[in-house]
N, C-alpha and C. Protein backbone atom coordinates (compact mmCIF):
# COMPACT_ATOMS: atom_id res chain seq x y z
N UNK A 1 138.50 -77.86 28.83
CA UNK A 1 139.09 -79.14 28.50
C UNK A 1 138.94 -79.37 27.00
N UNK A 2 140.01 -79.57 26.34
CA UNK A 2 140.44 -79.84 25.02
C UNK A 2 140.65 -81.75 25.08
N UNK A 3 139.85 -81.54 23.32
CA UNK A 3 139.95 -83.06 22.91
C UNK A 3 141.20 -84.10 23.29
N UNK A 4 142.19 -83.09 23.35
CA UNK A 4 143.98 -83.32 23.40
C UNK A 4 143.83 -83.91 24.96
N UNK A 5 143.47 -82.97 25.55
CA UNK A 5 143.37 -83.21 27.29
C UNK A 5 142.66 -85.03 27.41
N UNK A 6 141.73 -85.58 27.06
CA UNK A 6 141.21 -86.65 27.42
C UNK A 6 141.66 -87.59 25.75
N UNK A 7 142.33 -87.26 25.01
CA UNK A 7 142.96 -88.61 24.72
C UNK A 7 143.64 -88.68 25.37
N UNK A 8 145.12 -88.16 25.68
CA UNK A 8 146.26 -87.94 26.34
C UNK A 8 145.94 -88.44 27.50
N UNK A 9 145.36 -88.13 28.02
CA UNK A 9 144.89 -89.09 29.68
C UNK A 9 144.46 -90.19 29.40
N UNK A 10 143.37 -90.75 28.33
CA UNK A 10 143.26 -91.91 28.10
C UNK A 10 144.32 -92.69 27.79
N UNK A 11 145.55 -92.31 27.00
CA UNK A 11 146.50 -92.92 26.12
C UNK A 11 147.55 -93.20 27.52
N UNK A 12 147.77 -92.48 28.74
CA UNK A 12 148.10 -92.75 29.89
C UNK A 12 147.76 -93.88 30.96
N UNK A 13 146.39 -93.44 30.84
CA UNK A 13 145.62 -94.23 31.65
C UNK A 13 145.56 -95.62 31.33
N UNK A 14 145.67 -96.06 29.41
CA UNK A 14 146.29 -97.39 29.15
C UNK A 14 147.14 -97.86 29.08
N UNK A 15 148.29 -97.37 28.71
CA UNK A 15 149.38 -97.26 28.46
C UNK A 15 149.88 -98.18 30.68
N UNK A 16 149.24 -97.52 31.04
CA UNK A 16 149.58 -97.43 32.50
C UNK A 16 148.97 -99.31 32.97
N UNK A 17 147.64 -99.83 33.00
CA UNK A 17 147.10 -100.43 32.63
C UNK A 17 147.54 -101.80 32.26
N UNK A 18 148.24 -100.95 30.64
CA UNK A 18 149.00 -102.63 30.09
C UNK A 18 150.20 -103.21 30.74
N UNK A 19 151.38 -102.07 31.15
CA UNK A 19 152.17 -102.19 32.33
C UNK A 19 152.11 -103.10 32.98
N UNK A 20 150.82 -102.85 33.89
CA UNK A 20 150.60 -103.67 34.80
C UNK A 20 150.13 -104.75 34.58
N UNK A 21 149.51 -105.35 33.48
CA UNK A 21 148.71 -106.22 32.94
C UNK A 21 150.20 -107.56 32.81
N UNK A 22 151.17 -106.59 32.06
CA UNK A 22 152.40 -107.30 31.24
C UNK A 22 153.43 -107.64 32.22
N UNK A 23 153.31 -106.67 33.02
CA UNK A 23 154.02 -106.91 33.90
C UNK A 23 153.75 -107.25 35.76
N UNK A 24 152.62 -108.28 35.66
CA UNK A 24 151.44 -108.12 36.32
C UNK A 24 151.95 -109.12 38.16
N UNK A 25 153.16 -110.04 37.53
CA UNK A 25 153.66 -111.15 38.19
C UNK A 25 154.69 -110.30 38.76
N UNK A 26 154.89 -109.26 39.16
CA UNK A 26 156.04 -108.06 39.97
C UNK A 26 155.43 -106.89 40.17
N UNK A 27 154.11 -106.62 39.98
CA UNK A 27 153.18 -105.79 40.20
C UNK A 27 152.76 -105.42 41.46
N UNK A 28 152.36 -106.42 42.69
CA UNK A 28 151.75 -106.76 43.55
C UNK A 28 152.30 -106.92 44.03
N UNK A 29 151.61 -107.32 46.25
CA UNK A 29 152.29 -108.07 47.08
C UNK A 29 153.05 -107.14 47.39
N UNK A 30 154.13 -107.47 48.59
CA UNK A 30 154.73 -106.97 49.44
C UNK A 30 156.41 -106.14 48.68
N UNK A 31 156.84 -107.46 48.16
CA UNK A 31 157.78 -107.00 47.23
C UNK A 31 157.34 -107.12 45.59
N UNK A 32 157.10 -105.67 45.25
CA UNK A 32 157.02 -105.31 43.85
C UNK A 32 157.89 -104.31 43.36
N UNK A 33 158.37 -104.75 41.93
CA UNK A 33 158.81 -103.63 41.25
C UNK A 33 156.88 -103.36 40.11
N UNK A 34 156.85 -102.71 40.15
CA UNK A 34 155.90 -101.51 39.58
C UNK A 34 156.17 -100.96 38.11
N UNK A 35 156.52 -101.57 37.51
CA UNK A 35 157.08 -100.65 36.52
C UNK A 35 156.53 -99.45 35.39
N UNK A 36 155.07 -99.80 36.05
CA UNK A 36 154.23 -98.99 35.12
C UNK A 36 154.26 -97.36 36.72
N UNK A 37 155.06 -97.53 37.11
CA UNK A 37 154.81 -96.12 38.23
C UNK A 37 155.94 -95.60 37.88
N UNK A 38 156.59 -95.83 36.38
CA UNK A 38 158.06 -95.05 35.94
C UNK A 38 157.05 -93.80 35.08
N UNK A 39 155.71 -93.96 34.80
CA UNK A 39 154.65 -93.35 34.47
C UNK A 39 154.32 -92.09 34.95
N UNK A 40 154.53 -92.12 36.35
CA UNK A 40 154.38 -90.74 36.92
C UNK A 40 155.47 -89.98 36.66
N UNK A 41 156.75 -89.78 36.22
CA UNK A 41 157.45 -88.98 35.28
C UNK A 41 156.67 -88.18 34.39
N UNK A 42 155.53 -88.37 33.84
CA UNK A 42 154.79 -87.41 32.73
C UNK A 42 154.12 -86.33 33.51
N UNK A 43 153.86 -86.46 35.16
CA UNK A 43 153.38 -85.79 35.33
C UNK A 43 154.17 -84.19 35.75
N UNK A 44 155.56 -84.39 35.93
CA UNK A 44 156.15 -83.60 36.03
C UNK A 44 156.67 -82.34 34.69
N UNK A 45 155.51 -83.06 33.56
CA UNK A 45 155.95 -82.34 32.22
C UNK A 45 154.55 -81.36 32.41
N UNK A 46 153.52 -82.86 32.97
CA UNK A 46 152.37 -81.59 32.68
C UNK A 46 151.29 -81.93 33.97
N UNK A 47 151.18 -80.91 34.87
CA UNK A 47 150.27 -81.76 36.03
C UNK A 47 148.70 -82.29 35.16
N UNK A 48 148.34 -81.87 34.56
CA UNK A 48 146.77 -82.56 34.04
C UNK A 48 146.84 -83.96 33.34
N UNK A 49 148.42 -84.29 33.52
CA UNK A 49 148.53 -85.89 33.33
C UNK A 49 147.72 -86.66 34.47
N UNK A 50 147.32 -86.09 35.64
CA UNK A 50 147.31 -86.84 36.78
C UNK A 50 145.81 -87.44 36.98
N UNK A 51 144.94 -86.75 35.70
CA UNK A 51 143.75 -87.77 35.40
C UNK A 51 143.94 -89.20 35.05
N UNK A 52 144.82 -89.11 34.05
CA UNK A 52 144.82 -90.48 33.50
C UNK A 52 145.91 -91.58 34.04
N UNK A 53 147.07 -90.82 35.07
CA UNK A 53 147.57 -91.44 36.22
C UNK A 53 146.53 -92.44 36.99
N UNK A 54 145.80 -91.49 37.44
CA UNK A 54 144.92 -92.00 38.42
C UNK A 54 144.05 -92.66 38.55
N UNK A 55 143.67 -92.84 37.03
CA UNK A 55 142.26 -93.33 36.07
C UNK A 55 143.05 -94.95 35.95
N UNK A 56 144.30 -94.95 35.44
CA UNK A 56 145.39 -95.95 34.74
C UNK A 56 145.62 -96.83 36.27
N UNK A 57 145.87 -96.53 37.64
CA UNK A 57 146.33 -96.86 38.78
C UNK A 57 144.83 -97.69 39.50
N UNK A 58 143.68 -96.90 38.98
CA UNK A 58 142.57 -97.40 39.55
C UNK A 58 141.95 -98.92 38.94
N UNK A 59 141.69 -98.50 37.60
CA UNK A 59 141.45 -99.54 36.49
C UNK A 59 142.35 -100.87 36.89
N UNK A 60 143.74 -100.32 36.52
CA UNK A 60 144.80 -101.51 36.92
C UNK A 60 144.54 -102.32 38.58
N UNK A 61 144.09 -101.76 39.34
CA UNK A 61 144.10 -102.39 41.22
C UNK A 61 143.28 -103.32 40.59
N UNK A 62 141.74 -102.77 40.22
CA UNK A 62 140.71 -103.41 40.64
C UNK A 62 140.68 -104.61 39.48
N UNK A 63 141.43 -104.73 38.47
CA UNK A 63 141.11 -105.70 37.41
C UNK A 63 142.00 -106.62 37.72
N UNK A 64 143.48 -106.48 38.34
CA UNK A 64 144.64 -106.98 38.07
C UNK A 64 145.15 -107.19 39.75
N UNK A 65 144.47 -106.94 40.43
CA UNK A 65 145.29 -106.69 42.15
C UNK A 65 144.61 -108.27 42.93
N UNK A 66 145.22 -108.77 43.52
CA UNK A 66 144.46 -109.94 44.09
C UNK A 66 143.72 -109.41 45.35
N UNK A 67 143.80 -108.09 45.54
CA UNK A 67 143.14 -107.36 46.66
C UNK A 67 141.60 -106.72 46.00
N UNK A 68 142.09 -105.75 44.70
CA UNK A 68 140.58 -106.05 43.94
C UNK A 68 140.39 -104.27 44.38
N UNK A 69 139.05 -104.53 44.50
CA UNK A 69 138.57 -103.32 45.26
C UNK A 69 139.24 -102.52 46.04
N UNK A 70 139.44 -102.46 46.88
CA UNK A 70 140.23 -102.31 48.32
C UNK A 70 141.76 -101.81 47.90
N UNK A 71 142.23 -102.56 46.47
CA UNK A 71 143.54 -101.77 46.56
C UNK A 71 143.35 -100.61 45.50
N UNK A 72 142.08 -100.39 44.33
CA UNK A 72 141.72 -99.83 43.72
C UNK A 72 141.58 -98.76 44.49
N UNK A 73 140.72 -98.95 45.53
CA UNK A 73 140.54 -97.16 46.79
C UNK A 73 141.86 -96.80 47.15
N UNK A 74 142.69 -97.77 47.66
CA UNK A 74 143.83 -97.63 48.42
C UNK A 74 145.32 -97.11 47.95
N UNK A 75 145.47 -97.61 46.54
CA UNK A 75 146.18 -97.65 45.79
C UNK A 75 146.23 -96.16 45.21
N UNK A 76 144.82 -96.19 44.72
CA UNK A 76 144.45 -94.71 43.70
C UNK A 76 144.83 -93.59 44.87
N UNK A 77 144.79 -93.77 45.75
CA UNK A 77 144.83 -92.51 46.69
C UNK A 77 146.32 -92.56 47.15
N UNK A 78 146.82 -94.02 47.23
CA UNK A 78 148.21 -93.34 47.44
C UNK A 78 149.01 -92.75 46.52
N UNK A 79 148.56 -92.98 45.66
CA UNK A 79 149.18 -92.31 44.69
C UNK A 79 148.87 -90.91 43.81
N UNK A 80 147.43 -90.55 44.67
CA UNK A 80 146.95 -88.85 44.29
C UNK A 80 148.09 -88.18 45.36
N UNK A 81 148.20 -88.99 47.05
CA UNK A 81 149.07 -88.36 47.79
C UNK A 81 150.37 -87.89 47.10
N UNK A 82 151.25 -88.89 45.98
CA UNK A 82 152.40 -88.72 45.59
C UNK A 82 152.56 -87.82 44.73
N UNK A 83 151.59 -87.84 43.72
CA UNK A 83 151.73 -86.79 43.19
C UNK A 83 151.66 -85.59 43.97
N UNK A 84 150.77 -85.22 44.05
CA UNK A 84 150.54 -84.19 44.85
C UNK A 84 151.97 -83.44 45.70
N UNK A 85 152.34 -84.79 46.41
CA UNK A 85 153.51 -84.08 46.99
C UNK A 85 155.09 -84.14 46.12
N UNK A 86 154.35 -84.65 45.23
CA UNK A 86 155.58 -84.70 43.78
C UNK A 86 155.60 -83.31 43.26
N UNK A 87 154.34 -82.55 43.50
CA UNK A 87 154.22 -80.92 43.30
C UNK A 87 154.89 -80.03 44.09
N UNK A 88 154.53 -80.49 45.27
CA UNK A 88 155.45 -79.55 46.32
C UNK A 88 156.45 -79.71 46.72
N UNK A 89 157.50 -80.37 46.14
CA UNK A 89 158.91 -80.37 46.48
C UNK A 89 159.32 -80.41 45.27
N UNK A 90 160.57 -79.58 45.50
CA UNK A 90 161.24 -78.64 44.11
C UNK A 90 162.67 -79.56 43.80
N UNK A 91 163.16 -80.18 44.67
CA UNK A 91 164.67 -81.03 43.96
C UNK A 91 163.51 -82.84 43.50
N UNK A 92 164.27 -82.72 41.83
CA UNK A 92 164.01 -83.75 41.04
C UNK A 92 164.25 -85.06 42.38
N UNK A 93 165.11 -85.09 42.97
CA UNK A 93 165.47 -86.85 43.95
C UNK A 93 164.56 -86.69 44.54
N UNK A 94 163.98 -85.52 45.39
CA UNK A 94 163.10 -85.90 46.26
C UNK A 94 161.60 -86.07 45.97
N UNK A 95 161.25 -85.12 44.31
CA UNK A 95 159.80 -85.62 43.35
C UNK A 95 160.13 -87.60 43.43
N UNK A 96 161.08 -87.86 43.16
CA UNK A 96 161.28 -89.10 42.60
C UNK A 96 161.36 -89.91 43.77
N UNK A 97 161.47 -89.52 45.24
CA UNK A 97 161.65 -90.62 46.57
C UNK A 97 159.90 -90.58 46.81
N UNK A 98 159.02 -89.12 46.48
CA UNK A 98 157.42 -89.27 46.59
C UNK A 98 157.01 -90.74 46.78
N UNK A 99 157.00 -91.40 45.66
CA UNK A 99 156.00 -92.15 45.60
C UNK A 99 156.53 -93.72 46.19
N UNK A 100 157.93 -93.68 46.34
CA UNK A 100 158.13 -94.85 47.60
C UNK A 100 157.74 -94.30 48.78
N UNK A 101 158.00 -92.85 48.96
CA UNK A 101 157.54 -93.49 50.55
C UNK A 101 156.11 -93.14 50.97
N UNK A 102 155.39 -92.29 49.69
CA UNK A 102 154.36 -92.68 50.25
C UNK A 102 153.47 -93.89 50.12
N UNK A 103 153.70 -94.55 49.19
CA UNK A 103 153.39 -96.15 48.97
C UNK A 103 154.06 -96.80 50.36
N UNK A 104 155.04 -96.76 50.43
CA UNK A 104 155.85 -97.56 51.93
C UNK A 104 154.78 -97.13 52.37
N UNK A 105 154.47 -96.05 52.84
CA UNK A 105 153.39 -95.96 54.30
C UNK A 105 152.16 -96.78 54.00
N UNK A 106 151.55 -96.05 52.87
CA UNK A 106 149.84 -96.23 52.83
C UNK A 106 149.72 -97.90 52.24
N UNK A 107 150.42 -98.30 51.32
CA UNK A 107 149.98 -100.04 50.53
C UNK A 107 151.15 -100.62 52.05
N UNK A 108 151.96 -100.50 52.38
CA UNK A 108 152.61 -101.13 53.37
C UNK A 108 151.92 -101.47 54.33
N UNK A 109 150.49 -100.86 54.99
CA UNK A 109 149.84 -100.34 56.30
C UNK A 109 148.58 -101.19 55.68
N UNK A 110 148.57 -101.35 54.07
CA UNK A 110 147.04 -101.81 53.86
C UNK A 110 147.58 -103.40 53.52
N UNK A 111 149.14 -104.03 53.45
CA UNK A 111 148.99 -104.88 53.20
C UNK A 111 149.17 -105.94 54.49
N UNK A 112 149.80 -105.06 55.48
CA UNK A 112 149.71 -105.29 57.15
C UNK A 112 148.47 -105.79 57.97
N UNK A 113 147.37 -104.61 57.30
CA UNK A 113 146.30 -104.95 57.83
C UNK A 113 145.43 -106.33 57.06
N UNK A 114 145.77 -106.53 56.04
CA UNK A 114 145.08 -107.25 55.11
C UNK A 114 145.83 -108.58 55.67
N UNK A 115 147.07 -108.84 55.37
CA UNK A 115 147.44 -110.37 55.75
C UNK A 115 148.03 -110.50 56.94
N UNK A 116 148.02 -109.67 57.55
CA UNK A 116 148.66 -109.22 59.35
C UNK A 116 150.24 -109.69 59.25
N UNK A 117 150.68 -108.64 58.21
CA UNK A 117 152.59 -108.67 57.83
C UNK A 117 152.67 -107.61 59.13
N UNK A 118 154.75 -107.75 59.19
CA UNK A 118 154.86 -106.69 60.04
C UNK A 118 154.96 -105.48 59.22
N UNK A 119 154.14 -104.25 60.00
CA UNK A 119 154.48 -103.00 59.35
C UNK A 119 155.71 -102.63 58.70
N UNK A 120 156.81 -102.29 59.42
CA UNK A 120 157.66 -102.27 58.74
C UNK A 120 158.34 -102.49 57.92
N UNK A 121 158.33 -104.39 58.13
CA UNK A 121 158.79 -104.66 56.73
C UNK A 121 157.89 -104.66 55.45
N UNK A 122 156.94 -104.57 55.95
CA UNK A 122 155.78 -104.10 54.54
C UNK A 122 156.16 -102.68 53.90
N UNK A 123 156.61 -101.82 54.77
CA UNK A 123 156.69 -100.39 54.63
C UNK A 123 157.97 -100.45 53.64
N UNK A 124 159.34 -100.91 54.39
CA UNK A 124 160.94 -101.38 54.10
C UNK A 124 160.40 -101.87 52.34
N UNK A 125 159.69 -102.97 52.13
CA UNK A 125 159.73 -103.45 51.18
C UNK A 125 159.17 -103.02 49.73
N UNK A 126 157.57 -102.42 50.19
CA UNK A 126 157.27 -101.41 49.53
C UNK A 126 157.68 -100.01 48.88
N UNK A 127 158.42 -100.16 49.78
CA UNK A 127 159.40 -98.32 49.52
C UNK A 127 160.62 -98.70 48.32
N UNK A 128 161.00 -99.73 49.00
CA UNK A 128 162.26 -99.98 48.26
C UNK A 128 162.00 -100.85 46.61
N UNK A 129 160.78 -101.27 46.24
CA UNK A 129 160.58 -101.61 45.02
C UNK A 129 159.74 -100.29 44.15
N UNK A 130 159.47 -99.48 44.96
CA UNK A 130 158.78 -97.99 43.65
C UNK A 130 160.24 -97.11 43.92
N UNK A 131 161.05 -97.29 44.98
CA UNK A 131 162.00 -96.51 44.82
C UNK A 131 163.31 -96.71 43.83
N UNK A 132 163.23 -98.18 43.35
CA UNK A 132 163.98 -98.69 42.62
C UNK A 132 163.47 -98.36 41.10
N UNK A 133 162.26 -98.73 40.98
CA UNK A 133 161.68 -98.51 39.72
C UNK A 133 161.50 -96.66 39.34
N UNK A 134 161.47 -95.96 40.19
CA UNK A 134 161.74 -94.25 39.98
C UNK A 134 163.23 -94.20 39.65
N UNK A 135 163.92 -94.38 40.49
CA UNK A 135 165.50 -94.40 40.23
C UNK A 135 166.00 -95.11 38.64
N UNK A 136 165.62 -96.54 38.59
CA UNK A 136 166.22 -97.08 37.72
C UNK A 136 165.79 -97.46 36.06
N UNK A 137 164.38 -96.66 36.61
CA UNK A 137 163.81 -97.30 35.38
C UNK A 137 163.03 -95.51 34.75
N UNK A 138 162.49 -94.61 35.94
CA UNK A 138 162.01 -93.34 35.75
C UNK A 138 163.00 -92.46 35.60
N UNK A 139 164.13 -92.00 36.21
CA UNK A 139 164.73 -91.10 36.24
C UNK A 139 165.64 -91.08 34.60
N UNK A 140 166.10 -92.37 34.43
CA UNK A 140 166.43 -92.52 32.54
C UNK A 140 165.37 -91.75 31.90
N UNK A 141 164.14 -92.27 31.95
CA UNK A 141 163.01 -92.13 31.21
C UNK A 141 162.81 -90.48 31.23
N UNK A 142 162.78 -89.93 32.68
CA UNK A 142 162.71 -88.61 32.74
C UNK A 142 163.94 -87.64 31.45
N UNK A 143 164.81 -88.09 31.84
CA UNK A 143 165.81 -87.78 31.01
C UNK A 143 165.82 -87.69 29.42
N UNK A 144 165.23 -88.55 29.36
CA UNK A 144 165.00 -88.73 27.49
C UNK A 144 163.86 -87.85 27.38
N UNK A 145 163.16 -87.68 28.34
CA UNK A 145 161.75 -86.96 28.00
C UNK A 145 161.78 -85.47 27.81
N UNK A 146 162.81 -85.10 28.31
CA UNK A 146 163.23 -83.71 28.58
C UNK A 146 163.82 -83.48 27.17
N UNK A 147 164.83 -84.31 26.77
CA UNK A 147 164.93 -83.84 25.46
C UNK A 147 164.62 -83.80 23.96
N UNK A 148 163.44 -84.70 24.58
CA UNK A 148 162.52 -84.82 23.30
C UNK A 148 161.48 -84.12 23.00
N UNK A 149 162.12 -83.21 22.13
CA UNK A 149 161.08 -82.03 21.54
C UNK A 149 159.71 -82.55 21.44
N UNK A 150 159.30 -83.26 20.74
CA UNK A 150 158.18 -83.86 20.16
C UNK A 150 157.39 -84.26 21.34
N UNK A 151 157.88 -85.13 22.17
CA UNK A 151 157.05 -85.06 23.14
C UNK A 151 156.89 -83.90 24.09
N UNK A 152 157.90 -82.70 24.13
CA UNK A 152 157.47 -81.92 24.84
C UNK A 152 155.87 -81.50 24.18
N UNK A 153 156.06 -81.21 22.61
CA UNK A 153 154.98 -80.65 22.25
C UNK A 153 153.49 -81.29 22.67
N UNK A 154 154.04 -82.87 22.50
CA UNK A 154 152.55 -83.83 22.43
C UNK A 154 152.24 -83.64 23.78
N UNK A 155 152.97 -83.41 24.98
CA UNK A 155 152.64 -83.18 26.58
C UNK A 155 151.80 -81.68 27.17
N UNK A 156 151.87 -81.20 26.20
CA UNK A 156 151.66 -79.67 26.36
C UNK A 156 150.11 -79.28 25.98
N UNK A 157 149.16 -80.14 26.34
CA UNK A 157 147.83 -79.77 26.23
C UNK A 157 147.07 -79.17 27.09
C-alpha cells in the first residue's frame, strides 16, 4: 500500500461524506435519491477505490442517517454486496442496476423492519431512487471519466 492508495480513498471517502452531508434532505428514508452513490462509478476504474467507498458510506450512515448505527452496519454492507457484484457482471447496465437492487433488497428489508413499511414498496422505492441516480446522474459521470486522461492517471494507484 502506497501513500497514493490512502489519500485517494480518503479524498473518496470525503468527497462521499459531503454528498451526503449537502445533500442530506434526499439522502434517507424510503424514497431517496443518493447522489453521493454516483461515487461508486470510481470503482469500476480501480477496485481499491472500494476502501474509501465503504469508509465514505459508513462515516456518512452513522453521522447523518436518522437510523444512526444500524444503518452504518446495514448500509456499509449493502453496499460491499454491490460492489462486489458490480465485479462480477461484465455489461456496464447491469454494473450500474447492482446497487439498486441490492439496496432495494437489503435498506428496503431494514427499513420494513425498522418502521414496519410494506416490503415491497420499501424494496420498489429504494431500487428506483439509486437506480435513477446510477442512470442519471452516474452513467454521464462514468462517461466523462473514461475520457479523462488525467484522471485515468490520478485513479491508477
Amino acid at each position: 500500500m502506497n501513500l497514493r492508495f490512502y489519500v485517494n480513498n480518503a479524498m473518496i471517502a470525503t468527497l462521499y461524506v459531503i454528498l451526503v452531508y449537502v445533500f442530506a434532505f434526499m439522502s434517507f428514508e424510503a424514497i431517496q435519491f443518493r447522489l453521493a452513490e454516483a461515487l461508486l462509478i470510481v470503482f469500476l476504474f480501480n477496485k481499491r477505490t472500494m476502501s474509501g467507498l465503504l469508509i465514505g458510506t459508513f462515516i456518512a450512515n452513522y453521522l447523518l442517517s436518522p437510523i444512526g448505527l444500524v444503518d452504518a452496519f446495514v448500509g456499509t454492507s449493502a453496499t460491499l454486496i454491490a460492489l462486489l457484484l458490480m465485479q462480477l457482471v461484465q455489461s456496464l447496465w447491469m454494473k450500474l442496476l447492482m446497487p439498486g437492487i441490492v439496496n432495494g433488497i437489503i435498506i428496503g428489508l431494514m427499513l420494513t423492519l425498522l418502521y414496519a413499511l410494506p416490503f415491497v414498496e420499501m424494496m420498489f422505492w429504494v431500487f428506483l431512487g439509486e437506480t435513477v441516480v446510477m442512470f442519471i446522474v452516474g452513467y454521464p459521470f462514468y462517461l466523462t471519466l473514461k475520457k479523462n486522461t488525467l484522471f485515468q492517471e490520478l485513479i491508477d494507484f
